[in-house]
Protein backbone atom coordinates (compact mmCIF):
# COMPACT_ATOMS: atom_id res chain seq x y z
CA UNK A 1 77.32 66.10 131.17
CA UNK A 2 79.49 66.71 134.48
CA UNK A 3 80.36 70.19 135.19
CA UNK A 4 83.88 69.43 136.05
CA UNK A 5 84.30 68.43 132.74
CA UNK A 6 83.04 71.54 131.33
CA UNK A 7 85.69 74.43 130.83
CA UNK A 8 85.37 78.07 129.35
CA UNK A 9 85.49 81.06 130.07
CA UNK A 10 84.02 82.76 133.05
CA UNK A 11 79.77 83.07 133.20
CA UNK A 12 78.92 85.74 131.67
CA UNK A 13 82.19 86.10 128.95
CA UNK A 14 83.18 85.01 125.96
CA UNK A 15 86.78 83.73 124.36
CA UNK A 16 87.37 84.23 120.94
CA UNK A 17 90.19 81.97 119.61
CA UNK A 18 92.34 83.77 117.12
CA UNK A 19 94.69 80.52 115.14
CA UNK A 20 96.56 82.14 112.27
CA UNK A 21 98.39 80.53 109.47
CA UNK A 22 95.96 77.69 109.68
CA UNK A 23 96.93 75.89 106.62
CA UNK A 24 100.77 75.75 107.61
CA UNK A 25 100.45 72.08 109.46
CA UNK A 26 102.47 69.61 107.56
CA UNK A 27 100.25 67.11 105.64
CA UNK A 28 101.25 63.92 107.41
CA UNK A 29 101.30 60.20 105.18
CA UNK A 30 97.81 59.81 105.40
CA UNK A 31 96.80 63.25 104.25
CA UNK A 32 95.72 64.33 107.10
CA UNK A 33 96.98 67.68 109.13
CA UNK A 34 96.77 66.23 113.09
CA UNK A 35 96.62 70.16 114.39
CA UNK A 36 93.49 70.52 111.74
CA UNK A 37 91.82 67.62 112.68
CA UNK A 38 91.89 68.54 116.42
CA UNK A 39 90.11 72.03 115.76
CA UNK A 40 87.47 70.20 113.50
CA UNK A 41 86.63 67.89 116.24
CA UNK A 42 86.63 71.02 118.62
CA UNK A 43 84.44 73.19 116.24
CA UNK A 44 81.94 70.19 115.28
CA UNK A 45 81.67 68.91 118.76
CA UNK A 46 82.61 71.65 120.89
CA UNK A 47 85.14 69.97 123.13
CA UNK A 48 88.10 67.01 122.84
CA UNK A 49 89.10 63.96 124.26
CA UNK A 50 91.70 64.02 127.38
CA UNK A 51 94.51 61.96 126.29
CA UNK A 52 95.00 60.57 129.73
CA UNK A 53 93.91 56.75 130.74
CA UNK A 54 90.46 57.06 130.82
CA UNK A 55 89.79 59.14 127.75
CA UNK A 56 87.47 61.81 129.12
CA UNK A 57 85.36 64.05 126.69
CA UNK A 58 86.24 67.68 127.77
CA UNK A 59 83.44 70.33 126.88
CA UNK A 60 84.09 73.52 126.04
CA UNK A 61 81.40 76.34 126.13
CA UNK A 62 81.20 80.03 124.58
CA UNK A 63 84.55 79.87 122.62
CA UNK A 64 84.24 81.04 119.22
CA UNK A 65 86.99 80.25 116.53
CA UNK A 66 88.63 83.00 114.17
CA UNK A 67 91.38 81.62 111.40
CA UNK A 68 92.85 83.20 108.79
CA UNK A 69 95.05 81.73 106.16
CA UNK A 70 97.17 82.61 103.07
CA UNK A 71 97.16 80.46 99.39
CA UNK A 72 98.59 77.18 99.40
CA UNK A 73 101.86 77.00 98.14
CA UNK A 74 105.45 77.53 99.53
CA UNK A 75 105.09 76.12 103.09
CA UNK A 76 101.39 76.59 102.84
CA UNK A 77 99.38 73.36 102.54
CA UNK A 78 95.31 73.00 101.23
CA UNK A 79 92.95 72.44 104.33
CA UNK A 80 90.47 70.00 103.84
CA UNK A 81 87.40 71.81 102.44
CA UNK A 82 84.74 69.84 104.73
CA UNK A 83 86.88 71.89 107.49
CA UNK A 84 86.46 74.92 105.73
CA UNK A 85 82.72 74.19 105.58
CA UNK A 86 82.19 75.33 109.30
CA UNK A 87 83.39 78.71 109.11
CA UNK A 88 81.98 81.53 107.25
CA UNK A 89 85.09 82.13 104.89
CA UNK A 90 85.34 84.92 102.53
CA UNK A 91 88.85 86.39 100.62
CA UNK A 92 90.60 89.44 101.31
CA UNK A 93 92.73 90.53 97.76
CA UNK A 94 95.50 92.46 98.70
CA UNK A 95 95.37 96.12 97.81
CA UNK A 96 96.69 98.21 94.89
CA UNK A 97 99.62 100.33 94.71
CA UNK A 98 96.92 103.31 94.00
CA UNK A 99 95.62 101.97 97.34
CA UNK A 100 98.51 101.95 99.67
CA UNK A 101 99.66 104.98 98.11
CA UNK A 102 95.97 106.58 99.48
CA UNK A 103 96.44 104.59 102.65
CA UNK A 104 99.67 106.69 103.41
CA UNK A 105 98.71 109.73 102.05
CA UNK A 106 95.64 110.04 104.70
CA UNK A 107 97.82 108.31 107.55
CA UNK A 108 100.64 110.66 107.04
CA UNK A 109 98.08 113.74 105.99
CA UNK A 110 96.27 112.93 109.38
CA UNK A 111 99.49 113.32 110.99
CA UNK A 112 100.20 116.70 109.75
CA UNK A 113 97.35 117.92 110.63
CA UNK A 114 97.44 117.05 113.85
CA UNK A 115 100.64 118.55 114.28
CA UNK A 116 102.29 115.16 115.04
CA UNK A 117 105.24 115.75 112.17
CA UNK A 118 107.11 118.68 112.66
CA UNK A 119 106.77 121.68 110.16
CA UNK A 120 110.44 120.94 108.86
CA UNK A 121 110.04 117.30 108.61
CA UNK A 122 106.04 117.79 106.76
CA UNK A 123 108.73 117.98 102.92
CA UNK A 124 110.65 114.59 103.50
CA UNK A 125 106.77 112.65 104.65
CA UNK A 126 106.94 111.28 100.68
CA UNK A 127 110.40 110.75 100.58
CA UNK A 128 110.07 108.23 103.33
CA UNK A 129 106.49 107.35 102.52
CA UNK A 130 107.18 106.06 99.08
CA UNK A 131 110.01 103.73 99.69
CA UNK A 132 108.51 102.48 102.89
CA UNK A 133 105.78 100.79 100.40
CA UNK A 134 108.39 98.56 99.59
CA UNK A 135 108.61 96.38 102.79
CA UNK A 136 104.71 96.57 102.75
CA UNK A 137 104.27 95.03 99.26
CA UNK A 138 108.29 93.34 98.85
CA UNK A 139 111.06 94.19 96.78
CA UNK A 140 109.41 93.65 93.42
CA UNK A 141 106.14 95.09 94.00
CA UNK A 142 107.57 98.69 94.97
CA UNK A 143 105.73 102.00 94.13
CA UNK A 144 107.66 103.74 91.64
CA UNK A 145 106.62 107.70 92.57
């Protein structure tokens, strides 16, 4: 292995790769996602192939890889489960209105407390609390107080 073929971080640190939306590449004819493949090879291997004349294998050292993803369907496409495989995946189910109603309770209770909302304003916190669930969970899921 040459060492100018080697790249990472510094000695001593560590990159974490962040990819989100990791199912949205379109499934080409073959069935294949191209931008998938490419971090498979990178995960499994831990480097890539230049794409100049010579074809060079490029290592890459102390880079760890975080994805997250939402459900196929809409724009959303399946990932090939073999990919999958290599990370430790678990599933996140959105929370209840009970919870986001707790969530800004506390947030907004915290606030008062600290004397960050004005005594006047301290009434109105549910009035804008409440609707502002809407844009959190969309139109149709809305907190009815």
């Amino acid at each position: 292995m040459l060492l100018q073929d080697t790249y990472g971080p510094p000695l001593g640190k560590r990159l974490l790769m962040f990819v989100d939306d990791m199912n949205m590449p379109r499934v080409d004819t073959y069935g294949t996602q191209q931008p998938i493949a490419l971090l498979k090879m990178f995960v499994e291997r831990k480097g890539f192939y230049d794409r100049g004349k010579e074809l060079g294998w490029k290592n890459i050292k102390d880079v760890q890889v975080v994805a997250a993803m939402g459900p196929p369907g809409g724009a959303r496409n399946a990932v090939d489960p073999r990919f999958i495989s290599l990370f430790s995946a678990f599933e996140v189910q959105p929370p209840t209105n009970d919870n986001l109603r707790t969530i800004y309770q506390v947030g907004n209770q915290t606030n008062i407390d600290q004397q960050l909302i004005k005594p006047d304003l301290q009434l109105a916190t549910n009035a804008i609390m409440f609707p502002s669930k809407c844009t959190v969970k969309g139109a149709h899921g809305c907190i009815k107080s």
